[in-house]
C-alpha atoms as a PDB file:
ATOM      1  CA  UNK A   1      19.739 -34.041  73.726  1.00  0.00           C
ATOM      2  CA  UNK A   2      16.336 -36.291  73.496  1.00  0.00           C
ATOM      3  CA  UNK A   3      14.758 -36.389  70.315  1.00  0.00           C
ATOM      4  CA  UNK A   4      11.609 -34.851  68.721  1.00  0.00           C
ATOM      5  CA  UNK A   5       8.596 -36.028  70.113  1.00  0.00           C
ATOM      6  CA  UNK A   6       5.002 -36.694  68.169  1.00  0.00           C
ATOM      7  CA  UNK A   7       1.496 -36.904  69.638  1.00  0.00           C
ATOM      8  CA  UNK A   8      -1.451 -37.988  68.089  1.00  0.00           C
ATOM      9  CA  UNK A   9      -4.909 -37.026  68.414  1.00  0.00           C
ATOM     10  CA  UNK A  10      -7.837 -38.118  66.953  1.00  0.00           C
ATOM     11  CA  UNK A  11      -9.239 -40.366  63.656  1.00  0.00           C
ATOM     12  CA  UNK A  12      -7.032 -44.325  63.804  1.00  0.00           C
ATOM     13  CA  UNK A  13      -7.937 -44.160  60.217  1.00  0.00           C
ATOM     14  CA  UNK A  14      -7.937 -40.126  58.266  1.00  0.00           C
ATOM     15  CA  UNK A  15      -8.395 -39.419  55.466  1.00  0.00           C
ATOM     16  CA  UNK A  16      -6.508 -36.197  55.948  1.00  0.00           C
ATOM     17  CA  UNK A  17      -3.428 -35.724  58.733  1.00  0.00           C
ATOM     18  CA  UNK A  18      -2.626 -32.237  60.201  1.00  0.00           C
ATOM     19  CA  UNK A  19       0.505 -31.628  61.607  1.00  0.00           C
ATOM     20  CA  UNK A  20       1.063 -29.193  64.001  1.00  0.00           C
ATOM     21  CA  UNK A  21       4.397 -27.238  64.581  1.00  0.00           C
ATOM     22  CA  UNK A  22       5.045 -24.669  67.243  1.00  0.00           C
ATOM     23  CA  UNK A  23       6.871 -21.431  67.537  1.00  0.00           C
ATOM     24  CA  UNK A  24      10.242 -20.537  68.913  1.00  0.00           C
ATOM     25  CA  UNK A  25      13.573 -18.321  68.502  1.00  0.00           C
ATOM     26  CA  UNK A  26      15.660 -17.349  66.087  1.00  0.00           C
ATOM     27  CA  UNK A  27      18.043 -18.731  68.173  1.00  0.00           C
ATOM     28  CA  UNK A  28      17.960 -21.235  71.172  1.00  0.00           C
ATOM     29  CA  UNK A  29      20.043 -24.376  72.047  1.00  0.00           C
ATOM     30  CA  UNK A  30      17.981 -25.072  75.133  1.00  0.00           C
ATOM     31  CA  UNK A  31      15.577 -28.058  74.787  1.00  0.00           C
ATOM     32  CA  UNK A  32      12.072 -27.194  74.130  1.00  0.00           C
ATOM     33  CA  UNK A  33       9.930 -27.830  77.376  1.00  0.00           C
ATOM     34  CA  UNK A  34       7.657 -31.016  76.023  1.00  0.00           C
ATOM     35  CA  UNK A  35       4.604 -28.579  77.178  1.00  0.00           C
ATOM     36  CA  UNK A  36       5.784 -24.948  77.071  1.00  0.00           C
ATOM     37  CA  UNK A  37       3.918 -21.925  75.986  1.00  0.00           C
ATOM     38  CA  UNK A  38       4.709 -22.480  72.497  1.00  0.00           C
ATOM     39  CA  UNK A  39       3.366 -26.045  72.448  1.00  0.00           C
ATOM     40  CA  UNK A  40       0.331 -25.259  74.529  1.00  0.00           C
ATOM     41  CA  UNK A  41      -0.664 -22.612  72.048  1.00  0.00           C
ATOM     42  CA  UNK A  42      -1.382 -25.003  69.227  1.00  0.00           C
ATOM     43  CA  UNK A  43      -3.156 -27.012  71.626  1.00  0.00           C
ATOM     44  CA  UNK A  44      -6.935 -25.840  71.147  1.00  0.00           C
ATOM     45  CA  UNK A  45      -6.462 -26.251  67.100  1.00  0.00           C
ATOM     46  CA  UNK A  46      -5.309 -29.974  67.469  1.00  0.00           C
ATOM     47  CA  UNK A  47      -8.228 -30.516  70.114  1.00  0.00           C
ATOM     48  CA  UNK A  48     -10.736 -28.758  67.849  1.00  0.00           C
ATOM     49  CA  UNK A  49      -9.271 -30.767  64.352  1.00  0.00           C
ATOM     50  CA  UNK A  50      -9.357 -33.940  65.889  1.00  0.00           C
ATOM     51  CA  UNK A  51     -13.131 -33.543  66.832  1.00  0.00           C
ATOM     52  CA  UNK A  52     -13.943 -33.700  62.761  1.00  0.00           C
ATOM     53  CA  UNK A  53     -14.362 -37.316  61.471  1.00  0.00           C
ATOM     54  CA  UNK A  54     -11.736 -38.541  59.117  1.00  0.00           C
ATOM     55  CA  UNK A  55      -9.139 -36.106  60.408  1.00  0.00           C
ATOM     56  CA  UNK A  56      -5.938 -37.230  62.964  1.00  0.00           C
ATOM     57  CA  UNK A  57      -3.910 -34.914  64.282  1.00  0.00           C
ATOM     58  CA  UNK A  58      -0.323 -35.207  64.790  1.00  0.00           C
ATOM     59  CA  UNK A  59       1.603 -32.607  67.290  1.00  0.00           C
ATOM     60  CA  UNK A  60       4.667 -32.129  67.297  1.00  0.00           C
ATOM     61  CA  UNK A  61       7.256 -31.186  70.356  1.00  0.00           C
ATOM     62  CA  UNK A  62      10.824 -29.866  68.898  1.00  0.00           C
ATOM     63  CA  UNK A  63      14.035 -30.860  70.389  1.00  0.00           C
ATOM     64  CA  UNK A  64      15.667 -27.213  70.598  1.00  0.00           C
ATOM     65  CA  UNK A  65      13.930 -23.526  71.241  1.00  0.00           C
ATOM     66  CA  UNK A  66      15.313 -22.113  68.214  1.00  0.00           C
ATOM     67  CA  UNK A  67      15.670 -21.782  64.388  1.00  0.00           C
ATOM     68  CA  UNK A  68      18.957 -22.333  64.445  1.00  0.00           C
ATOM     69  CA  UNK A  69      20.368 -21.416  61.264  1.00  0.00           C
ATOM     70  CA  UNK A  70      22.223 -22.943  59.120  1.00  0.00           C
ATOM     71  CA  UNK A  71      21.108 -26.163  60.562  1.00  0.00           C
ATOM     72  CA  UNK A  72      17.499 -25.391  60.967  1.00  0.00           C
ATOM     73  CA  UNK A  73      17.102 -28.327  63.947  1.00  0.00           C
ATOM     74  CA  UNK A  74      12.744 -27.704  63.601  1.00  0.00           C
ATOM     75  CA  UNK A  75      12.868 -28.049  59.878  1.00  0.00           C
ATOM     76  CA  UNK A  76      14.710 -31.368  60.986  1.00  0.00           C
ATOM     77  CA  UNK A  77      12.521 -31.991  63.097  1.00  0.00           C
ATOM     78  CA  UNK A  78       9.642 -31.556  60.954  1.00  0.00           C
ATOM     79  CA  UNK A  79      11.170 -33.746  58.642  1.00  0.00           C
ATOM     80  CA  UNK A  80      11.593 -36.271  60.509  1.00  0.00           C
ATOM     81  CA  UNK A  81       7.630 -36.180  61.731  1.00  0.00           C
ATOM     82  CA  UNK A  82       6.894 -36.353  58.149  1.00  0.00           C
ATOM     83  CA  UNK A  83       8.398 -39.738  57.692  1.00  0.00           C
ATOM     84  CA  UNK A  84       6.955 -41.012  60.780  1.00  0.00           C
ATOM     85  CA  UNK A  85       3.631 -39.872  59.771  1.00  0.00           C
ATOM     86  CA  UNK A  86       3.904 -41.518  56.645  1.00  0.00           C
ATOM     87  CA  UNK A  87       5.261 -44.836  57.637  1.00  0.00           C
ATOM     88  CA  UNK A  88       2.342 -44.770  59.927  1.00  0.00           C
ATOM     89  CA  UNK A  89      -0.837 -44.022  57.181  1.00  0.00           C
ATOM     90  CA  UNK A  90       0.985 -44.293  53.816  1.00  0.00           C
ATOM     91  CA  UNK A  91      -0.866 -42.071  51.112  1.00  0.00           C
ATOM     92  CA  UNK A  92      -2.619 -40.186  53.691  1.00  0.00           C
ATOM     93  CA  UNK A  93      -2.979 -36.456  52.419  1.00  0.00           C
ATOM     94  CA  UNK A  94      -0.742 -33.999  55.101  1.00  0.00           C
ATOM     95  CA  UNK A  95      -1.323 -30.573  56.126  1.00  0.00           C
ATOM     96  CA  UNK A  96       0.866 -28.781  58.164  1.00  0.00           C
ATOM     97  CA  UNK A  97       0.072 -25.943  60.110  1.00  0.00           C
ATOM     98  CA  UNK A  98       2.499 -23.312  61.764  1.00  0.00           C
ATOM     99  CA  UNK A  99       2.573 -20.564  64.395  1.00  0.00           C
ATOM    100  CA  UNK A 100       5.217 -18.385  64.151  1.00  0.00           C
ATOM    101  CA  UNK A 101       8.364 -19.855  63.517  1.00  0.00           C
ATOM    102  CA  UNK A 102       6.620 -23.081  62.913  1.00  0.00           C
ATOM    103  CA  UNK A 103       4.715 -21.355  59.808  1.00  0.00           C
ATOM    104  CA  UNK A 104       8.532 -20.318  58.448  1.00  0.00           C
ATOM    105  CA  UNK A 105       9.051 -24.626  58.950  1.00  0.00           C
ATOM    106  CA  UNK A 106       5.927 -25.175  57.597  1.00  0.00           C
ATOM    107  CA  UNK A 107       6.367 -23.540  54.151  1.00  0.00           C
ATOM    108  CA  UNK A 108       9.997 -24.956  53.992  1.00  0.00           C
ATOM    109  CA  UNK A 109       8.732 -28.651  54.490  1.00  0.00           C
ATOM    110  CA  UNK A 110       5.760 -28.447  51.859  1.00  0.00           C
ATOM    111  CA  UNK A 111       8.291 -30.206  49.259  1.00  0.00           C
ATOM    112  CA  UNK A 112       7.764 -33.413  51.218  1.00  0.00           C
ATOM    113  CA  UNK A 113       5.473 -36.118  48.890  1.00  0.00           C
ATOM    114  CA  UNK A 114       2.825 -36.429  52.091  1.00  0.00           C
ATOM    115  CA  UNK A 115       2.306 -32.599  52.172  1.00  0.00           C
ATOM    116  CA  UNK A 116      -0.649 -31.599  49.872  1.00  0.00           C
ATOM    117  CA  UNK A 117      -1.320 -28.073  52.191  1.00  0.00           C
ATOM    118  CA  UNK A 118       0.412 -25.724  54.069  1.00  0.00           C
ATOM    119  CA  UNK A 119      -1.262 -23.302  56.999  1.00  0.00           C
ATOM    120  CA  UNK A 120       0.460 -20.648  58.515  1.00  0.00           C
ATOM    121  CA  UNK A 121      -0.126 -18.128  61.069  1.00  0.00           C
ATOM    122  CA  UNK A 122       1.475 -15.355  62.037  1.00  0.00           C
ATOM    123  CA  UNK A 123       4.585 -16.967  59.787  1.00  0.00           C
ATOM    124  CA  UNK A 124       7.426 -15.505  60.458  1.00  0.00           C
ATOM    125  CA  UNK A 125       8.629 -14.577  57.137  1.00  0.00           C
ATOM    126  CA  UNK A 126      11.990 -13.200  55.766  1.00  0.00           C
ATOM    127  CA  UNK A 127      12.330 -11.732  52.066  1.00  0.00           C
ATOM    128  CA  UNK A 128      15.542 -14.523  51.632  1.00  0.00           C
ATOM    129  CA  UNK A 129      13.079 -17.972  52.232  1.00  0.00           C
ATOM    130  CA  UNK A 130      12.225 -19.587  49.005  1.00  0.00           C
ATOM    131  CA  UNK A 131       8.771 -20.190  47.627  1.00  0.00           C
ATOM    132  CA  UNK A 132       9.818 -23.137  45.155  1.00  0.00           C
ATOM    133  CA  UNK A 133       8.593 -26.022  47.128  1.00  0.00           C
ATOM    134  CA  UNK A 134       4.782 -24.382  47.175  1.00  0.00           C
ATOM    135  CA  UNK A 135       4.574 -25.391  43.682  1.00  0.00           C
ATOM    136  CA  UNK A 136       1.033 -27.255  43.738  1.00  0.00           C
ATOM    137  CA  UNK A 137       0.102 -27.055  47.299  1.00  0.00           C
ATOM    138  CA  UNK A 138      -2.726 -24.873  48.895  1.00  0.00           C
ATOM    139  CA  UNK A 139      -1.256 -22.242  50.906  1.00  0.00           C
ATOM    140  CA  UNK A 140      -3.373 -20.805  53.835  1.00  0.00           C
ATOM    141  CA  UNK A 141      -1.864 -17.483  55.466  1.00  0.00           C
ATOM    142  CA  UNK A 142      -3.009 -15.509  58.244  1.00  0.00           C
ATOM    143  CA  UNK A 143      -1.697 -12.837  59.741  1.00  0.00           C
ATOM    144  CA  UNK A 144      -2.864 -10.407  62.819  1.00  0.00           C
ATOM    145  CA  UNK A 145      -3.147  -6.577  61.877  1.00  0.00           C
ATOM    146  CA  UNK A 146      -1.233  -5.495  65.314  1.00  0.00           C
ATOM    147  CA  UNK A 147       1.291  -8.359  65.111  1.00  0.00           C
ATOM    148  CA  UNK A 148       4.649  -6.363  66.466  1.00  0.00           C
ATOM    149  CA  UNK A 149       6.822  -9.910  66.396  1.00  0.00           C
ATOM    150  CA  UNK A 150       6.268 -10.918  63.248  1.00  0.00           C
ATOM    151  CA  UNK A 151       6.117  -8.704  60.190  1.00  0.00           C
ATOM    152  CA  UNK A 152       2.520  -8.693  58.567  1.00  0.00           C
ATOM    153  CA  UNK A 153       4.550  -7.370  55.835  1.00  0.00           C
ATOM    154  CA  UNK A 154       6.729  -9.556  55.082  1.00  0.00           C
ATOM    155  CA  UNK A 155       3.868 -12.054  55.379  1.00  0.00           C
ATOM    156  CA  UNK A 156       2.257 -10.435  52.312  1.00  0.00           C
ATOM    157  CA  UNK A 157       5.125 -10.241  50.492  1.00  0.00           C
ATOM    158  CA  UNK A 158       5.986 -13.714  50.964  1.00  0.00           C
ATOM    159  CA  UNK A 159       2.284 -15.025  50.083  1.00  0.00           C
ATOM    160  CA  UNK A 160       2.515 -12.593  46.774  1.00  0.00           C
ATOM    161  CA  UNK A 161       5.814 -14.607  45.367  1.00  0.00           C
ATOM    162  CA  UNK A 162       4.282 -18.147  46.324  1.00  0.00           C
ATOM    163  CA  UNK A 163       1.530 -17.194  44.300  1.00  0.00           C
ATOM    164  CA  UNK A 164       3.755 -17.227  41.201  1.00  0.00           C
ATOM    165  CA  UNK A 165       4.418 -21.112  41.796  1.00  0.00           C
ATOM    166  CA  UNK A 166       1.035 -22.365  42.967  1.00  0.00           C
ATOM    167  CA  UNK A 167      -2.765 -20.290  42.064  1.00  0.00           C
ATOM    168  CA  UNK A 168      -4.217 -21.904  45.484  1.00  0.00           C
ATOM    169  CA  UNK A 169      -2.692 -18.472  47.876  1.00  0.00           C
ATOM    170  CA  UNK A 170      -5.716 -17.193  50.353  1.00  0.00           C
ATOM    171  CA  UNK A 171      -3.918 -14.252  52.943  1.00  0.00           C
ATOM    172  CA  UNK A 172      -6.334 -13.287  55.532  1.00  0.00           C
ATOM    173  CA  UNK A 173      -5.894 -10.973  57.887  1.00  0.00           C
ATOM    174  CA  UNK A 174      -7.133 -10.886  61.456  1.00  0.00           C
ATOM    175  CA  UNK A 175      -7.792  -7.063  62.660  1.00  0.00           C
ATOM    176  CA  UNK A 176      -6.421  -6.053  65.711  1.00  0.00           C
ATOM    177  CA  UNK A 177      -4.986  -8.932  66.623  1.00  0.00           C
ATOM    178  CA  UNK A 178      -1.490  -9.839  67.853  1.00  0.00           C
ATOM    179  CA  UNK A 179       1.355 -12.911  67.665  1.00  0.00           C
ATOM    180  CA  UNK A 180      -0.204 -14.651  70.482  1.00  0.00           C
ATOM    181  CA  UNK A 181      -3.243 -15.307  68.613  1.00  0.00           C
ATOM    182  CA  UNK A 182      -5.194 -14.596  72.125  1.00  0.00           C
ATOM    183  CA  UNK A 183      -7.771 -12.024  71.550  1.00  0.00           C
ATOM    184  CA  UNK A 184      -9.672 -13.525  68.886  1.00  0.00           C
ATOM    185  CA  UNK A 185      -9.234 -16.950  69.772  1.00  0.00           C
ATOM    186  CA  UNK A 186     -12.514 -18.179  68.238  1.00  0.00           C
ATOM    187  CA  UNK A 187     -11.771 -16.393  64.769  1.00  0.00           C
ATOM    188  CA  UNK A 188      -8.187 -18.371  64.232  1.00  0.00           C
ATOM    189  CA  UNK A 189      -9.796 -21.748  65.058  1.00  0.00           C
ATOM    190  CA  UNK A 190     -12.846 -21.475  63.044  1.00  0.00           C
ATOM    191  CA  UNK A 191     -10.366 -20.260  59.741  1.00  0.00           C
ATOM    192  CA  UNK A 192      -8.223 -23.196  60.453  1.00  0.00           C
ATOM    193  CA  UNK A 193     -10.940 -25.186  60.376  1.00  0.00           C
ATOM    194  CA  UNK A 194     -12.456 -24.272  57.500  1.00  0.00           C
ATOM    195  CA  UNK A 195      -9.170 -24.617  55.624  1.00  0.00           C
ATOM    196  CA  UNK A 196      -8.754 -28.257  56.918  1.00  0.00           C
ATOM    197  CA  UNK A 197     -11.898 -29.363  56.136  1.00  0.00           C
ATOM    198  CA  UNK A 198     -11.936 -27.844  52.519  1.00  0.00           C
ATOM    199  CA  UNK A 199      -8.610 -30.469  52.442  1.00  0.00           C
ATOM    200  CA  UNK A 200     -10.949 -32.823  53.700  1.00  0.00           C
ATOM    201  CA  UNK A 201     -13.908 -32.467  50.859  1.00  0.00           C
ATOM    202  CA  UNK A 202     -11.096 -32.147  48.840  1.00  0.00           C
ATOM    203  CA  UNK A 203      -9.590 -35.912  49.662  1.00  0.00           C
ATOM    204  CA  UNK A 204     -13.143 -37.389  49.493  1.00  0.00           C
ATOM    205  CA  UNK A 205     -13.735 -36.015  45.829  1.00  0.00           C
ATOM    206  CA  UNK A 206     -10.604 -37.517  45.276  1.00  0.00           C
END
C-alpha cells in the first residue's frame, strides 16, 4: 500500500494554509486513485484559494477509499498531512476543509495545534462523532437542501452541539443543491472563499 500523498498549490510563504481532504466510503480497502472523482472535486477550491495572496494550499490524496472504522486510515492520513504541513511553515495558521467524508475527517482533526478552522461541506455527520476538539476553532458548515447521501440533518444537529464548545458555528445551507456540489458550483466556491479569507484578515490582525 503507497502512502498518502500531499500537493501544494500556491503562496511559498502564507500566512494562512488550507488543507483540502476528499470524500470516500464508509468502507473501502482499495487505494484511492491519486486523481479520482473524489480528488478532482476539491480541485476548483484549491485552484481558486491559491489565487489569494498569502494563502497556500495543500491537497491531499488518501491511501484507501474508505472510512474504515475503527482505524479511520483518512483521519490518519490527515494526521499525518498535518505534521508535514507544519514541519514545512511552523506557526502557520491551518484550515481544513472537507467534502463529504473528508468534512467527518475534518472536524475529527481540528484538535491538532496547526488547526485554527474547520470547513465542511456536505459533512457526513453521525449523531455518535464528538464535538470536543471544536473547542476554540471557527467552524464553517454547509450543507445542500436536496443532499440524498448525506443527511442535512444530521449536519444541523451536529453544528448545534459544536456550538456548545466553540461560539464561532455559521451553517449555511445551499437550496436545491445536491452531494456533488455540481449545480451551484459558483455559490460553494465563493462561501469557501469568503470563509478563508475572513481566516486570512483574521491572521493579519493577529
Amino acid at each position: 500500500m503507497s502512502g498518502p500523498h500531499l500537493h501544494q498549490l500556491g503562496s511559498g510563504d502564507p500566512r494562512v494554509i488550507a488543507l483540502l481532504l476528499h470524500g470516500g466510503r464508509e468502507h473501502g480497502e482499495g487505494p484511492m486513485p491519486r486523481y479520482g472523482l473524489a480528488y478532482l472535486r476539491m480541485v476548483p477550491f484549491g485552484r481558486d484559494l491559491a489565487r489569494i495572496d498569502g494563502v497556500a494550499v495543500f491537497q491531499l490524496v488518501n491511501r484507501l477509499r474508505g472510512w474504515n472504522a475503527p482505524r479511520l486510515d483518512p483521519v490518519v492520513d490527515a494526521r499525518w498531512a498535518l505534521d508535514e504541513i507544519r514541519g514545512r511553515f511552523p506557526g502557520v495558521p491551518v484550515v481544513v476543509i472537507g467534502h463529504s467524508m473528508g468534512g467527518r475527517v475534518a472536524f475529527r482533526v481540528a484538535d491538532d495545534p496547526a488547526v485554527t478552522a474547520v470547513c465542511a461541506l456536505a459533512p457526513w455527520c453521525e449523531s455518535s462523532d464528538p464535538v470536543q476538539q471544536l473547542a476554540g476553532r471557527s467552524v464553517f458548515v454547509a450543507h445542500g437542501t436536496l443532499d440524498r447521501v448525506t443527511d442535512p440533518r444530521k449536519t444541523r444537529d451536529y453544528a448545534r452541539r459544536a456550538g456548545e464548545v466553540t461560539d464561532r458555528v455559521d451553517l449555511r445551507w445551499v437550496d436545491g443543491e445536491t452531494h456533488a456540489l455540481l449545480r451551484k458550483p459558483r455559490v460553494w466556491r465563493d462561501l469557501v472563499r469568503e470563509f478563508v479569507t475572513g481566516q486570512l484578515a483574521h491572521s493579519r490582525e493577529g
